[in-house]
PDB file of N, CA and C in Angstrom:
ATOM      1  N   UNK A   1     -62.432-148.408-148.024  1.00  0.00           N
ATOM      2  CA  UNK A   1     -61.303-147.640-148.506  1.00  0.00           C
ATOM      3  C   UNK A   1     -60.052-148.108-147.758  1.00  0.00           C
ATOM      4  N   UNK A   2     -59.318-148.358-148.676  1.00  0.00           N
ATOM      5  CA  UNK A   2     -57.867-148.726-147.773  1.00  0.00           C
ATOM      6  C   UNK A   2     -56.777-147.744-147.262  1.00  0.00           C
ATOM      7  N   UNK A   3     -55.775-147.981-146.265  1.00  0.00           N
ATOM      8  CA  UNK A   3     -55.140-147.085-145.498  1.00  0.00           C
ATOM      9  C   UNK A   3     -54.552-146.019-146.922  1.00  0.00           C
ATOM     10  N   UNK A   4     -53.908-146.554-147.869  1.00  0.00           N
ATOM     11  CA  UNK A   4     -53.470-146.340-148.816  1.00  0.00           C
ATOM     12  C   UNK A   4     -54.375-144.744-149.709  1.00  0.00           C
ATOM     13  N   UNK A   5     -55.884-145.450-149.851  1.00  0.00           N
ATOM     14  CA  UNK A   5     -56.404-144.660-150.607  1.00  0.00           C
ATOM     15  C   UNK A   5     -56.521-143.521-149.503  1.00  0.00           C
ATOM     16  N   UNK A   6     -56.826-143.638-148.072  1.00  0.00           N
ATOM     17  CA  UNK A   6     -57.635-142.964-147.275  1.00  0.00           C
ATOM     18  C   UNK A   6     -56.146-141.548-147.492  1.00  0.00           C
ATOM     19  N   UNK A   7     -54.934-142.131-147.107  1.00  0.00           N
ATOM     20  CA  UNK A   7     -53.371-141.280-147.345  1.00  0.00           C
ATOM     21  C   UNK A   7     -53.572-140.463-148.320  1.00  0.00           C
ATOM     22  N   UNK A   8     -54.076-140.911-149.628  1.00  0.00           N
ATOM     23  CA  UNK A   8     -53.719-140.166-151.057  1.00  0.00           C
ATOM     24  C   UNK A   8     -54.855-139.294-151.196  1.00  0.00           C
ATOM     25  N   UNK A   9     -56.439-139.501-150.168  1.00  0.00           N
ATOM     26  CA  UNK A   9     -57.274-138.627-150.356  1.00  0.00           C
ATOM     27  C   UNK A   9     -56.630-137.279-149.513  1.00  0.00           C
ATOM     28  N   UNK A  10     -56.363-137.810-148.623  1.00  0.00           N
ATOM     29  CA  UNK A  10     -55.492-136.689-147.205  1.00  0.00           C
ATOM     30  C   UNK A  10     -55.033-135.697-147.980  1.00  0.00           C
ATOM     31  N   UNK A  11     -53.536-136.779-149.082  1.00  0.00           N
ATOM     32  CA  UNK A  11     -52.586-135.420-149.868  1.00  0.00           C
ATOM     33  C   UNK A  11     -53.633-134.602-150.363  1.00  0.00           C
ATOM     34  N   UNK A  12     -54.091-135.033-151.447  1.00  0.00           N
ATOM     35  CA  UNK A  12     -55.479-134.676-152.159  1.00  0.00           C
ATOM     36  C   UNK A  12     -55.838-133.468-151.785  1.00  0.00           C
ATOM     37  N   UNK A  13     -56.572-133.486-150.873  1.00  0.00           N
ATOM     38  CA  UNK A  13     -57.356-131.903-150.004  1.00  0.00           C
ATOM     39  C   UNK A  13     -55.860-131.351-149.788  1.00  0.00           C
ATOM     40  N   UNK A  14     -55.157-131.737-149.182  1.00  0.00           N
ATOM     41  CA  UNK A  14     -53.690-130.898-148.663  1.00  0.00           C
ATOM     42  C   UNK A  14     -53.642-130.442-149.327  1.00  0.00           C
ATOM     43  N   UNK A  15     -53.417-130.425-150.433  1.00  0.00           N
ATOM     44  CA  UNK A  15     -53.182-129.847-151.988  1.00  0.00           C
ATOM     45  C   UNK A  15     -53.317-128.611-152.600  1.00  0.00           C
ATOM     46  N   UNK A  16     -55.076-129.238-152.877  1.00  0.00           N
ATOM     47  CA  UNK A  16     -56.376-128.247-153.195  1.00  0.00           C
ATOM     48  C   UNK A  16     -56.325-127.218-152.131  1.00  0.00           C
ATOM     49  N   UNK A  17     -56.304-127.130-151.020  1.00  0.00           N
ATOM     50  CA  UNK A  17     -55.927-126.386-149.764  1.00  0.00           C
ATOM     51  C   UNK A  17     -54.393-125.453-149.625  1.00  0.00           C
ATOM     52  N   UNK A  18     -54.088-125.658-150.202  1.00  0.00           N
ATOM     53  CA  UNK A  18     -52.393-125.332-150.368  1.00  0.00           C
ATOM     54  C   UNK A  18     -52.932-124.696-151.799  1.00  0.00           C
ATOM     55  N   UNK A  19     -53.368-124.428-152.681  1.00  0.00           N
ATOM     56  CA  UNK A  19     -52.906-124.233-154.156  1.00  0.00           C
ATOM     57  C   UNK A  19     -54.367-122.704-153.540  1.00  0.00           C
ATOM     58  N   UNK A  20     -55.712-122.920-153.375  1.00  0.00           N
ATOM     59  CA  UNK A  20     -56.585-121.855-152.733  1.00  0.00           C
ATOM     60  C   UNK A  20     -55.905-120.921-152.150  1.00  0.00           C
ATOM     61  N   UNK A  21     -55.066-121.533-150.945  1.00  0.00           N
ATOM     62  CA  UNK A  21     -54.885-120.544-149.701  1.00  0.00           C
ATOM     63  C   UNK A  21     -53.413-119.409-150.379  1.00  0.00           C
ATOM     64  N   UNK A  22     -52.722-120.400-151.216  1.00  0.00           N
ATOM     65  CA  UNK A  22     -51.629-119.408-152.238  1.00  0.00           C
ATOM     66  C   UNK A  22     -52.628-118.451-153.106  1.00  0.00           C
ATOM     67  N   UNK A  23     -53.565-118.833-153.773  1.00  0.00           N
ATOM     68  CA  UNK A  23     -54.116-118.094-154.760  1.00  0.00           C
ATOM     69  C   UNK A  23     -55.067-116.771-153.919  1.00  0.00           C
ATOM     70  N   UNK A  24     -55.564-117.138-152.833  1.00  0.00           N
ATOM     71  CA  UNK A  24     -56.750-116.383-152.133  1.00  0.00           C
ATOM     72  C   UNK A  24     -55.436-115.073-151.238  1.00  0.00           C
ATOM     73  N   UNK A  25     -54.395-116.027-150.642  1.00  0.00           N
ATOM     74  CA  UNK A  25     -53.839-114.922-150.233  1.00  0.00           C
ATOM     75  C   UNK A  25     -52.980-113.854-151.037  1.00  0.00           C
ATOM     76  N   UNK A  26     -52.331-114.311-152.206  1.00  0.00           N
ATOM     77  CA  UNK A  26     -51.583-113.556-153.084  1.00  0.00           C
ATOM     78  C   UNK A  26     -52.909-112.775-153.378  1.00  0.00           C
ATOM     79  N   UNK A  27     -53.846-112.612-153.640  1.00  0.00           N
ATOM     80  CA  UNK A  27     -55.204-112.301-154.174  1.00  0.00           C
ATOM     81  C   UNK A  27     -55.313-110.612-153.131  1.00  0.00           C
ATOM     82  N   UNK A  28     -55.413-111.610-152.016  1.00  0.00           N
ATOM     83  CA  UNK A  28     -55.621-110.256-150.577  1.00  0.00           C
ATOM     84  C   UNK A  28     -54.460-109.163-151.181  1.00  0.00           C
ATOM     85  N   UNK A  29     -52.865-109.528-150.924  1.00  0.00           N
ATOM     86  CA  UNK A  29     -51.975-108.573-150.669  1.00  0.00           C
ATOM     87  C   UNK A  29     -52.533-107.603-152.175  1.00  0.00           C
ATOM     88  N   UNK A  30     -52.508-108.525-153.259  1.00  0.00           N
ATOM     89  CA  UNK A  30     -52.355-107.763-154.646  1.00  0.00           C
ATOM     90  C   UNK A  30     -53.652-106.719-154.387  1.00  0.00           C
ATOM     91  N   UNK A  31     -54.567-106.771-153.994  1.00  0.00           N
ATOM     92  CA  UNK A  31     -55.870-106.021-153.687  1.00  0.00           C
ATOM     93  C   UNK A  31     -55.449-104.857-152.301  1.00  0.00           C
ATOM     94  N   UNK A  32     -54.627-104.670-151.633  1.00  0.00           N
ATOM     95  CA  UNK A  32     -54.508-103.989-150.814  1.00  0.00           C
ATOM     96  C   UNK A  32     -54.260-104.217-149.466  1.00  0.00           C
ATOM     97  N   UNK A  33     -54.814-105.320-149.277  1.00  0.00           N
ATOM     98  CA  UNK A  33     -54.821-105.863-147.505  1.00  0.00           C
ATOM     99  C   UNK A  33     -53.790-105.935-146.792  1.00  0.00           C
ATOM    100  N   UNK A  34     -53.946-105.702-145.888  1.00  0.00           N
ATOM    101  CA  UNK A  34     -52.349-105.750-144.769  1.00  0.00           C
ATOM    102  C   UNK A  34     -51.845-106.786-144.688  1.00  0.00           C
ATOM    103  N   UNK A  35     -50.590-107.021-144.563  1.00  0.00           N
ATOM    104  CA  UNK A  35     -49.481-108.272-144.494  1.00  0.00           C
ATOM    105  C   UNK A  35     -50.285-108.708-143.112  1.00  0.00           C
ATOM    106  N   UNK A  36     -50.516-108.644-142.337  1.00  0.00           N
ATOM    107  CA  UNK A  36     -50.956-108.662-141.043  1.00  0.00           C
ATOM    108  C   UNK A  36     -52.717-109.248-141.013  1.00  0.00           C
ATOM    109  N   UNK A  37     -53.188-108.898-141.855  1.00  0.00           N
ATOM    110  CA  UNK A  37     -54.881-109.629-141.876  1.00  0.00           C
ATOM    111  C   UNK A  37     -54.466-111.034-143.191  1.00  0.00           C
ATOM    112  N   UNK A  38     -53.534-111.207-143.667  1.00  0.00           N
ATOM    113  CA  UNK A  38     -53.261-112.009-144.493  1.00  0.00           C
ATOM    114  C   UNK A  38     -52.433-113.186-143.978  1.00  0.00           C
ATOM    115  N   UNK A  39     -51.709-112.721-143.243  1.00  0.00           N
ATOM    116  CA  UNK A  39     -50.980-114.016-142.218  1.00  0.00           C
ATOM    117  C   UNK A  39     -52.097-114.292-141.455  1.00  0.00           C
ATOM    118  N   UNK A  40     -52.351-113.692-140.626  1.00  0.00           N
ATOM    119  CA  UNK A  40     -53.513-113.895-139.473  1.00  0.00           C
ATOM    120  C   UNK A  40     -54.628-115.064-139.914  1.00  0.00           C
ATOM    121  N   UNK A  41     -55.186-114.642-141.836  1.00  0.00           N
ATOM    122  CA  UNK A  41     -56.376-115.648-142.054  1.00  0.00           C
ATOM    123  C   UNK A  41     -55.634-116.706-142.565  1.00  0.00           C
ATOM    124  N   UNK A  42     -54.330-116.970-142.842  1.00  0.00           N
ATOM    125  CA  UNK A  42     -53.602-117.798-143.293  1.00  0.00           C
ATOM    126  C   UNK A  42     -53.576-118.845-142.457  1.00  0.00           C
ATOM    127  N   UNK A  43     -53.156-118.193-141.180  1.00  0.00           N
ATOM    128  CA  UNK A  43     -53.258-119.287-139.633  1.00  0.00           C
ATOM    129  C   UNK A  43     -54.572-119.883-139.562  1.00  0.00           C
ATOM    130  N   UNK A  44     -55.245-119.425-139.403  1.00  0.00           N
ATOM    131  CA  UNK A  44     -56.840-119.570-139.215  1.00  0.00           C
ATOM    132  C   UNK A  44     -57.217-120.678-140.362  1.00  0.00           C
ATOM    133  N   UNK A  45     -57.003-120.701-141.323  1.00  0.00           N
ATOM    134  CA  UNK A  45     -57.022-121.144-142.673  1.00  0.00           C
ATOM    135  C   UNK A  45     -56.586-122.797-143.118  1.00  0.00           C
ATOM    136  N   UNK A  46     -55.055-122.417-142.282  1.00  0.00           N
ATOM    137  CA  UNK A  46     -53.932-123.430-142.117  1.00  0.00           C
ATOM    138  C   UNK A  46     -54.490-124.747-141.043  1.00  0.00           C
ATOM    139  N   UNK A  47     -55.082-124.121-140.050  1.00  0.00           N
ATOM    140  CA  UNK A  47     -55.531-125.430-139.302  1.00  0.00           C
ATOM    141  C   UNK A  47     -56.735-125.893-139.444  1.00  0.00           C
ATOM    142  N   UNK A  48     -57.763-124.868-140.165  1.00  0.00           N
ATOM    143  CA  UNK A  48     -58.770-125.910-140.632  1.00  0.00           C
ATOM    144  C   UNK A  48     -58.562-126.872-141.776  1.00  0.00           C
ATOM    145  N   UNK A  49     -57.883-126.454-142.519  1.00  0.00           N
ATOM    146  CA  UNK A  49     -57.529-127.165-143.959  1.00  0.00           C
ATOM    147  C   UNK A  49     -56.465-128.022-143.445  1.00  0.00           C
ATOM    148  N   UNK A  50     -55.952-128.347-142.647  1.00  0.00           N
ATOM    149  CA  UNK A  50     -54.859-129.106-141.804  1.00  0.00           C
ATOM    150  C   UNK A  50     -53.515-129.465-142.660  1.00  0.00           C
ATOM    151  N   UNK A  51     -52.994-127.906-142.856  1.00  0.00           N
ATOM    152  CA  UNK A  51     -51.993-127.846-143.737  1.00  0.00           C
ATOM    153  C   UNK A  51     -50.371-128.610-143.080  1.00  0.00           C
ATOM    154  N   UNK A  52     -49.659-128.948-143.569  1.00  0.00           N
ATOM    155  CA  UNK A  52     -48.450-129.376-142.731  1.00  0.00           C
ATOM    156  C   UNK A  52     -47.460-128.270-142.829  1.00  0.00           C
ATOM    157  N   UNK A  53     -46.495-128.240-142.081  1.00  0.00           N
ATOM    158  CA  UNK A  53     -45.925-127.328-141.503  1.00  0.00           C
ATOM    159  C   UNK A  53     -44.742-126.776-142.909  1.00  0.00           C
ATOM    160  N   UNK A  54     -44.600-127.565-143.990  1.00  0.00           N
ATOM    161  CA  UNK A  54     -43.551-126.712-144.790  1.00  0.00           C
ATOM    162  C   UNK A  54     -44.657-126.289-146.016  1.00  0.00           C
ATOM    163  N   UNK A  55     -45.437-126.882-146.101  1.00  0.00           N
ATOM    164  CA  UNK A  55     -46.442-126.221-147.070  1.00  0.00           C
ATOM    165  C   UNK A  55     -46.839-124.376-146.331  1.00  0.00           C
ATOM    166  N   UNK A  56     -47.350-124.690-145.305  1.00  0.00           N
ATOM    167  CA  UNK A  56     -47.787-123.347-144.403  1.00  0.00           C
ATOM    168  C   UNK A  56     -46.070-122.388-144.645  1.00  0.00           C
ATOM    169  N   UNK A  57     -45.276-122.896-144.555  1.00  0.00           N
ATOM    170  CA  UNK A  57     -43.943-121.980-144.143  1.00  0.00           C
ATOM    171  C   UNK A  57     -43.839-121.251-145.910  1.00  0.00           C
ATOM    172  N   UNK A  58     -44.147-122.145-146.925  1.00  0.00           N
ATOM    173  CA  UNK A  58     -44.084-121.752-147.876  1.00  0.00           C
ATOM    174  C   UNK A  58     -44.925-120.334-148.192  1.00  0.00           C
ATOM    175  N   UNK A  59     -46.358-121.052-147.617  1.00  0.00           N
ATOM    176  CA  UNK A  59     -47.210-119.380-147.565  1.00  0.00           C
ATOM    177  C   UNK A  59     -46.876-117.995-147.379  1.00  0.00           C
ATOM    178  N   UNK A  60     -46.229-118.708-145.653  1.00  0.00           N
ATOM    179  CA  UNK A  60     -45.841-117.673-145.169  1.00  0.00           C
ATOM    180  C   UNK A  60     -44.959-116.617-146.093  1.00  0.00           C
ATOM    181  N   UNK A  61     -43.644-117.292-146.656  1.00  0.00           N
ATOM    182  CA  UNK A  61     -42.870-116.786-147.206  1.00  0.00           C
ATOM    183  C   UNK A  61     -43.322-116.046-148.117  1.00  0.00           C
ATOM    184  N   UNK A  62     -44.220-116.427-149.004  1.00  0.00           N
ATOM    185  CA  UNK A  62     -45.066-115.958-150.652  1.00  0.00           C
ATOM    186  C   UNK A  62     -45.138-114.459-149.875  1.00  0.00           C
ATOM    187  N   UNK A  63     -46.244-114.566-148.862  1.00  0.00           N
ATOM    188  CA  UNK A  63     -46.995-113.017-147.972  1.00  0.00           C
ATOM    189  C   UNK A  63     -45.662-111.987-147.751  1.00  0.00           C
ATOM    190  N   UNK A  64     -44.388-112.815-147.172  1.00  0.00           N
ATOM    191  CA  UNK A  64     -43.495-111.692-146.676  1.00  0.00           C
ATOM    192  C   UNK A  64     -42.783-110.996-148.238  1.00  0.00           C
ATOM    193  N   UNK A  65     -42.822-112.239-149.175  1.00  0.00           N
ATOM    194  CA  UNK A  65     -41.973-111.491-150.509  1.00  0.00           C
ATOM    195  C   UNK A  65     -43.121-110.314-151.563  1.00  0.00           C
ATOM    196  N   UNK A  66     -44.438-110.744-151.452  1.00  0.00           N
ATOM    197  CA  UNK A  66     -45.060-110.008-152.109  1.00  0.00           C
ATOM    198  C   UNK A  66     -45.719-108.686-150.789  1.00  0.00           C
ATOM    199  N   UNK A  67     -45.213-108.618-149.709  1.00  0.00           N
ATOM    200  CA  UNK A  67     -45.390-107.557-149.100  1.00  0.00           C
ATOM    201  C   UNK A  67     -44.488-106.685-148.991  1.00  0.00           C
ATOM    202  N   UNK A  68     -43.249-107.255-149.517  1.00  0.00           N
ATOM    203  CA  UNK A  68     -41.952-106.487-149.515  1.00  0.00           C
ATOM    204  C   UNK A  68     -42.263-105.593-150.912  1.00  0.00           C
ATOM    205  N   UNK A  69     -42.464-105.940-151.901  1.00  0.00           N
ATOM    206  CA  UNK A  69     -42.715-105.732-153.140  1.00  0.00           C
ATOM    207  C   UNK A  69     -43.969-104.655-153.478  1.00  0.00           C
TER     208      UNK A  69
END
């Protein structure tokens, strides 16, 4: 596999990982869960799936607007 493909598998999971962790956490708040157990597994979440830092900030944000709401 070349450096190239090995990069585009990386985005790849980043992705799939990013598109779950939006769907699983909007999922939590809409069901009841605390803004607070939803960031928390977000973190937890974020570094196994080895999210980068504006994808994660994006999360974050989703949790604070649909907890406001």
């Amino acid at each position: 596999m070349t450096q190239e493909e090995r990069d585009d598998s990386l985005q790849f999971n980043e992705n799939i990982t990013f598109g779950q962790l939006g769907t699983f956490t909007h999922n939590m708040l809409a069901f009841g869960l605390s803004k607070k157990l939803c960031s928390d597994f977000l973190k937890k979440q974020a570094v196994i799936g080895n999210l980068d830092e504006e994808k994660f900030k994006q999360l974050t944000d989703h949790i604070e607007q649909m907890a406001v709401e």
